[in-house]
C-alpha atoms as a PDB file:
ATOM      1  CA  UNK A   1       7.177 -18.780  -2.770  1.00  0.00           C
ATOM      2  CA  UNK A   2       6.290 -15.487  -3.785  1.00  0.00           C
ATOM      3  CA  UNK A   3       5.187 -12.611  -1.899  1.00  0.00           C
ATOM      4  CA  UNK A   4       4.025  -9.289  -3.222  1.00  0.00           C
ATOM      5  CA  UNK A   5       3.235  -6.607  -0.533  1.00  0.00           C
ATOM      6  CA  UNK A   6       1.434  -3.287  -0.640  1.00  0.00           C
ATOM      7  CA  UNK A   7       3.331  -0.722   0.756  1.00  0.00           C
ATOM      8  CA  UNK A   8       1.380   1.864   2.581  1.00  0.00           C
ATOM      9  CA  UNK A   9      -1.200   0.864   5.333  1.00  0.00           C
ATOM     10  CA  UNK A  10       0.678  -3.079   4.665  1.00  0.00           C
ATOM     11  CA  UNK A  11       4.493  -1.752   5.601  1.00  0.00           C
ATOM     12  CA  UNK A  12       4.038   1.811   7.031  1.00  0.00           C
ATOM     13  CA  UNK A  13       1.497   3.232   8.980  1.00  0.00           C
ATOM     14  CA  UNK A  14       1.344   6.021   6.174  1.00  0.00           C
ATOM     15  CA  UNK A  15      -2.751   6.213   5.853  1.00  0.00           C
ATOM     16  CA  UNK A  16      -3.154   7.689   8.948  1.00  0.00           C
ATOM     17  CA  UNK A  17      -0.272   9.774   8.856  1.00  0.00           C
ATOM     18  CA  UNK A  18      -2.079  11.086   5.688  1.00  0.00           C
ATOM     19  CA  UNK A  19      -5.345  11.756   7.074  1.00  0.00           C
ATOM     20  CA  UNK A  20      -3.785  13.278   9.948  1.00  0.00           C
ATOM     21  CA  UNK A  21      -2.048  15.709   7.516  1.00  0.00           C
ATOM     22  CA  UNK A  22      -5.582  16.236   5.693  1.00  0.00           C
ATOM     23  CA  UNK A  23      -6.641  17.081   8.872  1.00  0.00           C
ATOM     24  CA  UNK A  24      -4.678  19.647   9.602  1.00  0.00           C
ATOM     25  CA  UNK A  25      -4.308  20.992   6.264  1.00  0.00           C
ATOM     26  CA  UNK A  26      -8.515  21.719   6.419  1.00  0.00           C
ATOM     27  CA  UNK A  27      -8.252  23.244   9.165  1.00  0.00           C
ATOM     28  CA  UNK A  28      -5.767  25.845   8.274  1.00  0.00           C
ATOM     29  CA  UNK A  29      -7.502  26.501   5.003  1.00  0.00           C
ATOM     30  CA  UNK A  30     -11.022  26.355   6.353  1.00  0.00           C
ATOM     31  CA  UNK A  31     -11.925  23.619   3.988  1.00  0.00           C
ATOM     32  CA  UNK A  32     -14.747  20.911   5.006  1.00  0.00           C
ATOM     33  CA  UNK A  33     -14.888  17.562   3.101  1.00  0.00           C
ATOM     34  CA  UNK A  34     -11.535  16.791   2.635  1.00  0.00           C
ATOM     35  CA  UNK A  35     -10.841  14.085   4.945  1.00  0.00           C
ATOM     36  CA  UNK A  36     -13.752  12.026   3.842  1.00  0.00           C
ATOM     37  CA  UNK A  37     -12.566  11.870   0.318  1.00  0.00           C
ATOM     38  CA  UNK A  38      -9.037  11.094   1.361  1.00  0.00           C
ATOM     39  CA  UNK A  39     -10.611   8.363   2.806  1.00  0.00           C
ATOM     40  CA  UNK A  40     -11.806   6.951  -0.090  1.00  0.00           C
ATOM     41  CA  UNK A  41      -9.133   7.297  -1.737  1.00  0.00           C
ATOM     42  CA  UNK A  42      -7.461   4.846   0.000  1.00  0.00           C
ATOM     43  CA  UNK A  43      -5.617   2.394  -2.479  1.00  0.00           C
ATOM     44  CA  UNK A  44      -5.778   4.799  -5.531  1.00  0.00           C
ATOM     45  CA  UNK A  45      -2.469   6.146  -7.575  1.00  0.00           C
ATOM     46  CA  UNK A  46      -2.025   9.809  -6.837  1.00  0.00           C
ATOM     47  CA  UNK A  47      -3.680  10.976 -10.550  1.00  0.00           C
ATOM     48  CA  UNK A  48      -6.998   9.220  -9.197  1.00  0.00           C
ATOM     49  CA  UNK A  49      -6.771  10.742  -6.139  1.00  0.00           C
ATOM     50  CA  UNK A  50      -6.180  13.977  -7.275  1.00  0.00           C
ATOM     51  CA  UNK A  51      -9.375  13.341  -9.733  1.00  0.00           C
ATOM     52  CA  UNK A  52     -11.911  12.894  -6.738  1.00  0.00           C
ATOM     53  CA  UNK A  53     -10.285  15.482  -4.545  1.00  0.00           C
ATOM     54  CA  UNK A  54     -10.503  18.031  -7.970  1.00  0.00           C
ATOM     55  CA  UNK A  55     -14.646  17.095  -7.672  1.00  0.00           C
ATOM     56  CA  UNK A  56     -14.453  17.677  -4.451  1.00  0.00           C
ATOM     57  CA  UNK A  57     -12.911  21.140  -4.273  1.00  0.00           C
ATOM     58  CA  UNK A  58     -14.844  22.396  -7.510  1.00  0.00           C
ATOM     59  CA  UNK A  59     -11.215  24.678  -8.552  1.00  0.00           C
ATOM     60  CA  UNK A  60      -7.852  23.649  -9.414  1.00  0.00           C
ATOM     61  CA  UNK A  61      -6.274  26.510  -6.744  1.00  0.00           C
ATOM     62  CA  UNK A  62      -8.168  25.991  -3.883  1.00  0.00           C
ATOM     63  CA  UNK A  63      -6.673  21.672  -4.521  1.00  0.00           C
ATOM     64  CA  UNK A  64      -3.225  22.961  -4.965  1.00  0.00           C
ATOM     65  CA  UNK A  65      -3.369  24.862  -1.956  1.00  0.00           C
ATOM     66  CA  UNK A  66      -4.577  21.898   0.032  1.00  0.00           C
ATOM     67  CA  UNK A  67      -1.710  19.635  -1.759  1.00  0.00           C
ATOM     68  CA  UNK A  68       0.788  22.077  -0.685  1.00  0.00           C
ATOM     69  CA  UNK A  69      -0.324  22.078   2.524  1.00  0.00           C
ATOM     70  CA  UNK A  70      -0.786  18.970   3.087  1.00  0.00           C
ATOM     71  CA  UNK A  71       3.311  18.145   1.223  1.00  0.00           C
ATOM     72  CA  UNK A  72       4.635  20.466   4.126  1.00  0.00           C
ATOM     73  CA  UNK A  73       2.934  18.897   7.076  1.00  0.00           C
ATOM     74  CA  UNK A  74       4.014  15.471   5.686  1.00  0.00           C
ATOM     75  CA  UNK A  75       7.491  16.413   4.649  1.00  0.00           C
ATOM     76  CA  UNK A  76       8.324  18.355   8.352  1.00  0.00           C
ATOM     77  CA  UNK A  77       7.060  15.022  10.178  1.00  0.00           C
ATOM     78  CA  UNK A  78       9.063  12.785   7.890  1.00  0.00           C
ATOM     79  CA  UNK A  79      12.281  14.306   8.479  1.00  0.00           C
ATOM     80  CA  UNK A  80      11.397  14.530  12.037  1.00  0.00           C
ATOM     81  CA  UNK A  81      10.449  11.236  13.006  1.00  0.00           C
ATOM     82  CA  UNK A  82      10.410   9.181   9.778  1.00  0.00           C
ATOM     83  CA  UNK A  83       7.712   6.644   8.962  1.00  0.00           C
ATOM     84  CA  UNK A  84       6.452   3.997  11.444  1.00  0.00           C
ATOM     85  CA  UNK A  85       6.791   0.194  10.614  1.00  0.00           C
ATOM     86  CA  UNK A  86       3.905  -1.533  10.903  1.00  0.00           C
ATOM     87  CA  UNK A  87       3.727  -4.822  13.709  1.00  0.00           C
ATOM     88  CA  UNK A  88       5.790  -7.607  12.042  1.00  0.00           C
ATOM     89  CA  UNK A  89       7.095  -6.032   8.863  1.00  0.00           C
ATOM     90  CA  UNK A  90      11.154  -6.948   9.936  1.00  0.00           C
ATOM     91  CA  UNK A  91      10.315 -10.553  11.614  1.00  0.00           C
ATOM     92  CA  UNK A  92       7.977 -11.602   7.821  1.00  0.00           C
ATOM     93  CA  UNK A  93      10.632  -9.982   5.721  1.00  0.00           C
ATOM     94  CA  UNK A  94      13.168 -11.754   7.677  1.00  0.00           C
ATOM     95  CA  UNK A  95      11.627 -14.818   7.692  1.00  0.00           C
ATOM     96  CA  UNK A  96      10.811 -15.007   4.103  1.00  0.00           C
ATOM     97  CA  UNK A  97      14.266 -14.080   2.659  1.00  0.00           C
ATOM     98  CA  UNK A  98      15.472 -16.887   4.914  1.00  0.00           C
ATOM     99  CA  UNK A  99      13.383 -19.039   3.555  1.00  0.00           C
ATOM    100  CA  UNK A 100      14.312 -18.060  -0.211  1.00  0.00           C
ATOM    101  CA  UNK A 101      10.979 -16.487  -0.886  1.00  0.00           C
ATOM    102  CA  UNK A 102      10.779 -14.074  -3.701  1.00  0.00           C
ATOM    103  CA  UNK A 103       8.969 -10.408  -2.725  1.00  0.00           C
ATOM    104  CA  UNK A 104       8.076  -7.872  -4.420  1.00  0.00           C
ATOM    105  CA  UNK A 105       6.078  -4.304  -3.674  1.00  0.00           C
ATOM    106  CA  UNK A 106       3.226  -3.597  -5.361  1.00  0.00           C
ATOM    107  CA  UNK A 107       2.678  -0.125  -4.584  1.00  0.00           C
ATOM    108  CA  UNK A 108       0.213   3.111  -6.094  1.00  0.00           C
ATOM    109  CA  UNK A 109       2.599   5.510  -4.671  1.00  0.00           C
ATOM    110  CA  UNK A 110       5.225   6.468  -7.330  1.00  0.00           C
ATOM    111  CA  UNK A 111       8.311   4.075  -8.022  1.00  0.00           C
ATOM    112  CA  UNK A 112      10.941   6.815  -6.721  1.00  0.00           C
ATOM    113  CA  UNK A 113       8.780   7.593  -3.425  1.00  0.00           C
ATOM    114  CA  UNK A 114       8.493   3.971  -2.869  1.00  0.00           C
ATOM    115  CA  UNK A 115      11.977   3.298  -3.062  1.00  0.00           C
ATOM    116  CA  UNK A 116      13.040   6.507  -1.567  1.00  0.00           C
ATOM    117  CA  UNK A 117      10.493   5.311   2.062  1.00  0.00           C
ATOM    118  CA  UNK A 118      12.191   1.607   2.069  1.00  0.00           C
ATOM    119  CA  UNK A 119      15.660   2.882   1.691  1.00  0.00           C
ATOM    120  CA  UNK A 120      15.417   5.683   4.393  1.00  0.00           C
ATOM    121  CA  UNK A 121      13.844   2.874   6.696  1.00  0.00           C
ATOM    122  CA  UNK A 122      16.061   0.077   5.696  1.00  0.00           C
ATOM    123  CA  UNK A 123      14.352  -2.331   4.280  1.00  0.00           C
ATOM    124  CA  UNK A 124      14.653  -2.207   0.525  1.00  0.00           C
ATOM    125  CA  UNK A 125      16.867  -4.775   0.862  1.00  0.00           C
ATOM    126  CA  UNK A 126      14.547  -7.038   1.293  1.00  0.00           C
ATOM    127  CA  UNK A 127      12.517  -6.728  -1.813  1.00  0.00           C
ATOM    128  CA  UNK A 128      13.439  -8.289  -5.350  1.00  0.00           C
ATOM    129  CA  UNK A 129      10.945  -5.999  -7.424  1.00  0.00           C
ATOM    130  CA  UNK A 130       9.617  -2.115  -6.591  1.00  0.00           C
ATOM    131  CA  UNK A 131       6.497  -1.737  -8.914  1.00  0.00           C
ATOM    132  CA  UNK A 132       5.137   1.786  -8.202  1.00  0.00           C
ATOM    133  CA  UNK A 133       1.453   3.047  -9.378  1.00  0.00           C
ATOM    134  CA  UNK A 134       3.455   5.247 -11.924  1.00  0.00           C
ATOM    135  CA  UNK A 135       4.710   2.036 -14.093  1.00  0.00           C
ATOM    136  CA  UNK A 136       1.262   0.344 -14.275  1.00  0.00           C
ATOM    137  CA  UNK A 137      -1.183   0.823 -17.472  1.00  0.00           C
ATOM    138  CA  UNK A 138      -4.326   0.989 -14.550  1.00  0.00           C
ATOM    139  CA  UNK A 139      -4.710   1.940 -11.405  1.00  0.00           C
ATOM    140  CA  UNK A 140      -6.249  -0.374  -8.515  1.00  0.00           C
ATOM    141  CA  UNK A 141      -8.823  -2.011  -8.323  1.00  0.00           C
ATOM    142  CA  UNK A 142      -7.564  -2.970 -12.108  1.00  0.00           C
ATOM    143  CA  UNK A 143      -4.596  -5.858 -11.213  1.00  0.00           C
ATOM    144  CA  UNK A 144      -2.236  -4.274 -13.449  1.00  0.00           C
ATOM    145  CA  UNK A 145       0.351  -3.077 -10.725  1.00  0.00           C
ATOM    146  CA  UNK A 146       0.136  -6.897  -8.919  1.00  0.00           C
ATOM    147  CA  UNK A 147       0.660  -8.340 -13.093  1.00  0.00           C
ATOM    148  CA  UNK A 148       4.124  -6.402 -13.592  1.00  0.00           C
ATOM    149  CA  UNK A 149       5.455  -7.494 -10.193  1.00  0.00           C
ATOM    150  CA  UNK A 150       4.298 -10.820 -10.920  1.00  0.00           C
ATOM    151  CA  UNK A 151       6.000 -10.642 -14.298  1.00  0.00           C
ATOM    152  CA  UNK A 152       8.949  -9.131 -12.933  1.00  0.00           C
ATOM    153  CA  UNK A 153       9.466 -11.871 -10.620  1.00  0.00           C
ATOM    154  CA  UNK A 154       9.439 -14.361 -13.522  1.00  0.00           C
ATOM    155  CA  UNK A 155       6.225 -15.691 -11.137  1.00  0.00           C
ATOM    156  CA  UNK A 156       2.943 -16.991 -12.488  1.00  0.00           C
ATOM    157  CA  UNK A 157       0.855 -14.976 -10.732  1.00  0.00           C
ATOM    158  CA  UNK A 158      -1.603 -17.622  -9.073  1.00  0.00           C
ATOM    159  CA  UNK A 159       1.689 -18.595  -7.265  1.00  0.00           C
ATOM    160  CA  UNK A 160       1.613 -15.280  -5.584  1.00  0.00           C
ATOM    161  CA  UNK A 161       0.626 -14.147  -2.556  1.00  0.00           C
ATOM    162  CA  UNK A 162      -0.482 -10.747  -2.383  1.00  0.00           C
ATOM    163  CA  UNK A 163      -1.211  -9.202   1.214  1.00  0.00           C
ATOM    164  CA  UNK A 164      -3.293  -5.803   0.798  1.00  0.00           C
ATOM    165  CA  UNK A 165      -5.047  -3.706   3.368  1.00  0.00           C
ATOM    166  CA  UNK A 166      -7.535  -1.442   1.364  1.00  0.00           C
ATOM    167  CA  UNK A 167     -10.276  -2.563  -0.187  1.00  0.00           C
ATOM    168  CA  UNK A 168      -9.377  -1.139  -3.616  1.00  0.00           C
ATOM    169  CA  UNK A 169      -6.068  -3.268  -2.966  1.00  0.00           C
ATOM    170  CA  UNK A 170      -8.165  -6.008  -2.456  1.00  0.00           C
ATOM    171  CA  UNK A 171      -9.968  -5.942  -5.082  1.00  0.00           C
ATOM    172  CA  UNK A 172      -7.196  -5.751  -7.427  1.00  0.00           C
ATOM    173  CA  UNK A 173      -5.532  -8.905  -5.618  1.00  0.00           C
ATOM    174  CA  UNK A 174      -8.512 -10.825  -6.476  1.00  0.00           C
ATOM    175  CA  UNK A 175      -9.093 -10.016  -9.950  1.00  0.00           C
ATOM    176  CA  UNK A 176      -5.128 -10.671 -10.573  1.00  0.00           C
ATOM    177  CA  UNK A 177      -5.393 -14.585  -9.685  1.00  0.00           C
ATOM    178  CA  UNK A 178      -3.039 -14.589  -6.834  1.00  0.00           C
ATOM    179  CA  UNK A 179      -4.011 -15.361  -3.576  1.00  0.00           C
ATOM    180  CA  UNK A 180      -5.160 -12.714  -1.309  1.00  0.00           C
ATOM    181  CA  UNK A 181      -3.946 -11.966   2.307  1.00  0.00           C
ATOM    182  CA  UNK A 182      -5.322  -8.743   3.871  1.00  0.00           C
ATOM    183  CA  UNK A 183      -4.387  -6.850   6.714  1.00  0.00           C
ATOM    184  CA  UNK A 184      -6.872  -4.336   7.889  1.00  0.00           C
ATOM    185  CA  UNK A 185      -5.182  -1.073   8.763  1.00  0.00           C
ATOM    186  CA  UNK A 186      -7.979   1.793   8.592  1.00  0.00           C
ATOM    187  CA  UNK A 187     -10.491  -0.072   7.064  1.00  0.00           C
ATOM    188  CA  UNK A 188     -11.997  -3.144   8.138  1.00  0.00           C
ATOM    189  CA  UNK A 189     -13.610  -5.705   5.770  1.00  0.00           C
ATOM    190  CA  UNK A 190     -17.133  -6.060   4.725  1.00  0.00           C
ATOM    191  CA  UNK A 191     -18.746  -9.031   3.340  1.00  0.00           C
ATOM    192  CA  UNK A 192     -17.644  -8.146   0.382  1.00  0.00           C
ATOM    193  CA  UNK A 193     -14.523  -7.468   0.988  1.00  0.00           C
ATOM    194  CA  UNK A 194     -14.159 -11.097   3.081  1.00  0.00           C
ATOM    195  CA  UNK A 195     -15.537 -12.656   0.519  1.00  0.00           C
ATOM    196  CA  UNK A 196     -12.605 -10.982  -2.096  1.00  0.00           C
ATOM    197  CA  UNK A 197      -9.879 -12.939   0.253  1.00  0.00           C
ATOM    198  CA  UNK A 198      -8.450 -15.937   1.263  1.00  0.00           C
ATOM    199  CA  UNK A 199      -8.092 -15.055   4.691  1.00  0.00           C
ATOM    200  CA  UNK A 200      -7.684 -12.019   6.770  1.00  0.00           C
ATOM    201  CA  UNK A 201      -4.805 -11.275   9.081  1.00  0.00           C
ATOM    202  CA  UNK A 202      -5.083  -8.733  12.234  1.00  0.00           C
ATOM    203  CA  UNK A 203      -0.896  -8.290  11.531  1.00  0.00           C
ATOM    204  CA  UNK A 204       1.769  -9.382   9.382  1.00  0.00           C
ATOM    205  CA  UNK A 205       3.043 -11.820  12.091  1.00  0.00           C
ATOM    206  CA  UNK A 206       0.005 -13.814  12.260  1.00  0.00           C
ATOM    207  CA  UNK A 207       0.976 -14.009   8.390  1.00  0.00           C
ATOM    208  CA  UNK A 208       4.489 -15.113   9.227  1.00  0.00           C
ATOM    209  CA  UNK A 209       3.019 -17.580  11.798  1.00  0.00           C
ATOM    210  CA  UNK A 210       0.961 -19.294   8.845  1.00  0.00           C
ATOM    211  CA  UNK A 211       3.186 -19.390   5.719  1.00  0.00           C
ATOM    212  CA  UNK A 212       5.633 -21.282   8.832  1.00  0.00           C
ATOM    213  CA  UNK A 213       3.469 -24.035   7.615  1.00  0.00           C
ATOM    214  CA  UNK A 214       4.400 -24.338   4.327  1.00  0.00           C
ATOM    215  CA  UNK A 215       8.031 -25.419   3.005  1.00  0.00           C
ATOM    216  CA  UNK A 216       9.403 -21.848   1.572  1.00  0.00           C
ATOM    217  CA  UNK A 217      12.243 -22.980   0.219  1.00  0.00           C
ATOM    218  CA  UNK A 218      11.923 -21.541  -3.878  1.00  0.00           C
ATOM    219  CA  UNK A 219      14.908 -19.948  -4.853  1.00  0.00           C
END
């Protein structure tokens, strides 16, 4: 079996943490807005996001201010307190390796951030591949980032599992082949969005609790 996770609102509770920082970053600047595009921009490398925040703001200064901002509320709580696992991140992980599953992360944060997070938390261990948003040709909802982990793997892809919780994520799941797990974090799914998965999880141990039914045992 193969497995290839998202990484932030799938193994840390980083979305909030980022709208959070938004938050606060508005208010010191006296921006308005801001939040509700970093919503949206929920699932998207940091060059798209940086696109619709650009329209957003209208200048290149008053964005790099907010960025700034935004780096030093993020950076002070992250050497405070870290990032928080989400619900049944360890017990999956451990479960799958056990089982001689394959996993990767498929990820539109950048490679060395992505590796950087999993090693400070201790759990790159448990990953075979790290495919960041910075080594794929597109960014989600295009399935490039889920095809190089896939290929990395040495996995067809429509023996992957893929477990997303954005709907961009999702969306790139789908239109890779594999099969799609999601677990809502800030989002939860439309009709659309159901329809775009195989089934929908409310944690990653109700994922562990179903793949228990299958015989994991690929090497």
């Amino acid at each position: 079996m193969n497995v290839i996770f998202d990484m932030d609102g799938v193994i840390f509770d980083t979305e909030r943490l980022y709208l959070e920082c938004c938050r606060l970053a508005s208010g010191k600047l006296g921006v308005t807005g801001a939040e509700d595009v970093a919503y949206e921009c929920i699932g998207l490398t940091d060059v798209e996001t940086h696109k619709k925040l650009k329209n957003h703001f209208g200048d290149e200064a008053t964005l790099e201010a907010f960025n700034k901002e935004i780096y030093r509320i993020f950076v002070e709580h992250y050497e405070k307190y870290g990032l928080t696992i989400k619900e049944g991140v360890v017990e999956l992980l451990t479960f799958l390796k056990d089982r001689g599953a394959r996993t990767a992360i498929g990820s539109s944060t950048e490679t060395n951030i992505v590796e950087m997070e999993l090693r400070d938390a201790g759990l790159l261990q448990y990953f075979d591949v790290i495919v960041g948003g910075d080594m794929a040709k597109a960014s989600k909802p295009a399935p490039d980032v889920f095809l190089l982990a896939a290929e990395k793997l040495q996995a067809d892809i429509k023996d992957c599992i893929i477990i997303e919780d954005s709907f961009n994520g999702v969306r790139a799941a789908r239109a890779s082949g594999a099969t799609v797990f999601m677990v809502p974090d800030l989002l939860e799914p439309t009709d659309e969005i159901r329809g775009l998965t195989d089934q929908v999880y409310e944690s990653l141990l109700e994922v562990k609790d179903y793949i228990k039914t299958f015989a994991c045992t690929d090497k």
